[in-house]
Protein backbone atom coordinates (compact mmCIF):
# COMPACT_ATOMS: atom_id res chain seq x y z
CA UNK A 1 -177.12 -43.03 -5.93
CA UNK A 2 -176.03 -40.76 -9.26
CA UNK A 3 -178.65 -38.34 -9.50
CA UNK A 4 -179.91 -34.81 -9.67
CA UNK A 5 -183.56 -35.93 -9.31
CA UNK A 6 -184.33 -35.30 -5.81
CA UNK A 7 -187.84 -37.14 -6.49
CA UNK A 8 -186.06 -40.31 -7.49
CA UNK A 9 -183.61 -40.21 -4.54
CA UNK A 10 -186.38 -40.07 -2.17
CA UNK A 11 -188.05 -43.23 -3.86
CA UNK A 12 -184.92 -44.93 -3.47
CA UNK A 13 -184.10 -43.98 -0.25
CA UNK A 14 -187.52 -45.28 1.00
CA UNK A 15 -187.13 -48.78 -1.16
CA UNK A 16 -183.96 -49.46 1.00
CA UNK A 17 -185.41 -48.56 4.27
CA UNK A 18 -187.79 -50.70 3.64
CA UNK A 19 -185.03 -53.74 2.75
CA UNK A 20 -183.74 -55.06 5.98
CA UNK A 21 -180.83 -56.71 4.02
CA UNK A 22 -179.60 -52.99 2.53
CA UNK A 23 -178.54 -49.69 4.43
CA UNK A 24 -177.42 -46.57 2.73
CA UNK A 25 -173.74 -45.10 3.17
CA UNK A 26 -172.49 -41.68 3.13
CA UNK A 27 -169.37 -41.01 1.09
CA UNK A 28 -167.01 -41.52 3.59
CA UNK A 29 -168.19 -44.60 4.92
CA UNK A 30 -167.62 -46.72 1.55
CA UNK A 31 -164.98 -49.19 2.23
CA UNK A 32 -164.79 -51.99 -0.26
CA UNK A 33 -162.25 -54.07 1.91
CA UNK A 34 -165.70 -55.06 4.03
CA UNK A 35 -166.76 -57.62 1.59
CA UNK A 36 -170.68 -56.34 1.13
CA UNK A 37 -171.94 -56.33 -2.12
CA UNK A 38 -172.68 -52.19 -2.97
CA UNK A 39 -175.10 -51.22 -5.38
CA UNK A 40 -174.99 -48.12 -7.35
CA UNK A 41 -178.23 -46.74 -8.88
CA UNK A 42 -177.50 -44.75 -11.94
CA UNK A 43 -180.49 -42.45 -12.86
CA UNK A 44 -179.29 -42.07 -16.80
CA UNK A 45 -181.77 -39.74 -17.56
CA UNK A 46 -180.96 -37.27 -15.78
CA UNK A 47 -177.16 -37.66 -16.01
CA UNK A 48 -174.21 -36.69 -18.53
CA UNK A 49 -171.47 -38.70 -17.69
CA UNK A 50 -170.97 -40.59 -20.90
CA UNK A 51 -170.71 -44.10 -21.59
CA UNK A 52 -166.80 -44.34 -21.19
CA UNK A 53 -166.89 -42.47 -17.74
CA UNK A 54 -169.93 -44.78 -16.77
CA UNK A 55 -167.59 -47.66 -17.90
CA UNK A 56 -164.55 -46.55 -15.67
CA UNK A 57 -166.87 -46.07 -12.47
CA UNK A 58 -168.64 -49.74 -13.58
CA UNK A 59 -165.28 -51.13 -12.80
CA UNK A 60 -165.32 -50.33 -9.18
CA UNK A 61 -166.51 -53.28 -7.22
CA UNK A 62 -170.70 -52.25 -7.18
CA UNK A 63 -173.37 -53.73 -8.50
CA UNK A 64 -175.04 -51.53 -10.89
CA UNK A 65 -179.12 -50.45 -11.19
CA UNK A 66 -179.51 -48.46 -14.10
CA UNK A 67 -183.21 -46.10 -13.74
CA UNK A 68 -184.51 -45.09 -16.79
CA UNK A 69 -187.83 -43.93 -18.17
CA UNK A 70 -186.55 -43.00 -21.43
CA UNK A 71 -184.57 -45.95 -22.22
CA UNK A 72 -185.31 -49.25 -22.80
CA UNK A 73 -182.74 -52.58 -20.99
CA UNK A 74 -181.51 -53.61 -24.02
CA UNK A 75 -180.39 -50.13 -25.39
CA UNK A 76 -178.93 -49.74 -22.08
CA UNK A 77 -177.37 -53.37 -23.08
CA UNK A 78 -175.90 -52.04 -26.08
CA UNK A 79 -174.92 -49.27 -24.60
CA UNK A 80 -172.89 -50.52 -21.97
CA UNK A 81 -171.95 -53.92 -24.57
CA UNK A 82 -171.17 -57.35 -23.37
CA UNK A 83 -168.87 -56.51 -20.45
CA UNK A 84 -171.88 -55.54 -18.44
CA UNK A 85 -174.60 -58.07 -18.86
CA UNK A 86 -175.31 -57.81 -15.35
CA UNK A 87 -177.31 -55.05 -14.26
CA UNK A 88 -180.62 -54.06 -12.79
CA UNK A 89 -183.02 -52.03 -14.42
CA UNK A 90 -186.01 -50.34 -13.28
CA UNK A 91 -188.20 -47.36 -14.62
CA UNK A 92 -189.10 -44.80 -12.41
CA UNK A 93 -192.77 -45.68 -12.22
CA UNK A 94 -191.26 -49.37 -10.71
CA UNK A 95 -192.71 -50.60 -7.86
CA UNK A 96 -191.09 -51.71 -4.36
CA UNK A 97 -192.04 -55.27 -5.58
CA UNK A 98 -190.31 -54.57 -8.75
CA UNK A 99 -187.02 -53.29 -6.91
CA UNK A 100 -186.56 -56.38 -4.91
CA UNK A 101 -187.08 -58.15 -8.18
CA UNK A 102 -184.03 -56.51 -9.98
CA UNK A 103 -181.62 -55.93 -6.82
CA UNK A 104 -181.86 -59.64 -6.10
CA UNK A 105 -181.52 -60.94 -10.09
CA UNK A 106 -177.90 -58.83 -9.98
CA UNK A 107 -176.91 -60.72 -6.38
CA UNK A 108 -177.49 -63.56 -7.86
CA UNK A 109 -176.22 -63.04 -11.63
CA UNK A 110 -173.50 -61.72 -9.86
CA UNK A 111 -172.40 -64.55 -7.64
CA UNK A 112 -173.20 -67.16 -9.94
C-alpha cells in the first residue's frame, strides 16, 4: 500500500483480512520469483510521486488499485495513457463488495 493516510490503510488492511485468497507482506518478504499475482494500492490523493515515477514502479510485476476520491477512472486513464488500461479503481467511500469487484476485474483483465 502507497499511502500516508493511516485511515485508508486500516480499510485496506481489513478488506484483505477479510479475502481468504489475499495476505499482506512486509517489505522484506516480496519476492516476485513466487509466481503470486501482487497488488499495489496507490492512494493518489494523498501522494506526490508523479506520473513518470508512478510509471517506473507500474513496471514492476503488481497489479495496480488506484484509490481516489478526487479523481475520476478515466482521468486516472489519461493519466497513466494506454500502457495501463488495466487497473482497479475504487474511492475511498467503496465498499468491501466493491473491492472484490475491482481486485478480481484486474486478475482477470490481467490474465486474459
Amino acid at each position: 500500500m502507497v499511502s500516508r493516510n493511516d485511515l485508508l490503510i486500516n480499510k485496506l488492511e481489513t478488506f484483505v483480512e477479510k479475502t481468504y485468497f489475499l495476505e499482506i507482506f512486509d517489505e522484506d518478504e516480496l519476492l516476485f520469483e513466487d509466481g503470486y499475482p501482487m497488488f499495489m494500492f496507490f492512494d493518489i490523493d494523498s501522494l506526490k510521486i508523479g506520473v513518470q515515477n508512478m510509471k517506473k514502479i507500474l513496471t514492476l510485476p503488481f497489479l495496480p488499485v488506484f484509490i481516489s476520491s478526487v479523481y475520476s477512472r478515466d482521468i486516472v486513464k489519461q493519466i497513466m495513457g494506454d500502457r495501463f488500461s488495466y487497473f482497479g479503481f475504487l474511492n475511498k467511500k467503496s465498499s468491501y463488495d466493491d473491492f472484490i469487484k475491482e481486485i478480481s476485474q484486474v486478475i482477470d483483465e490481467k490474465y486474459k
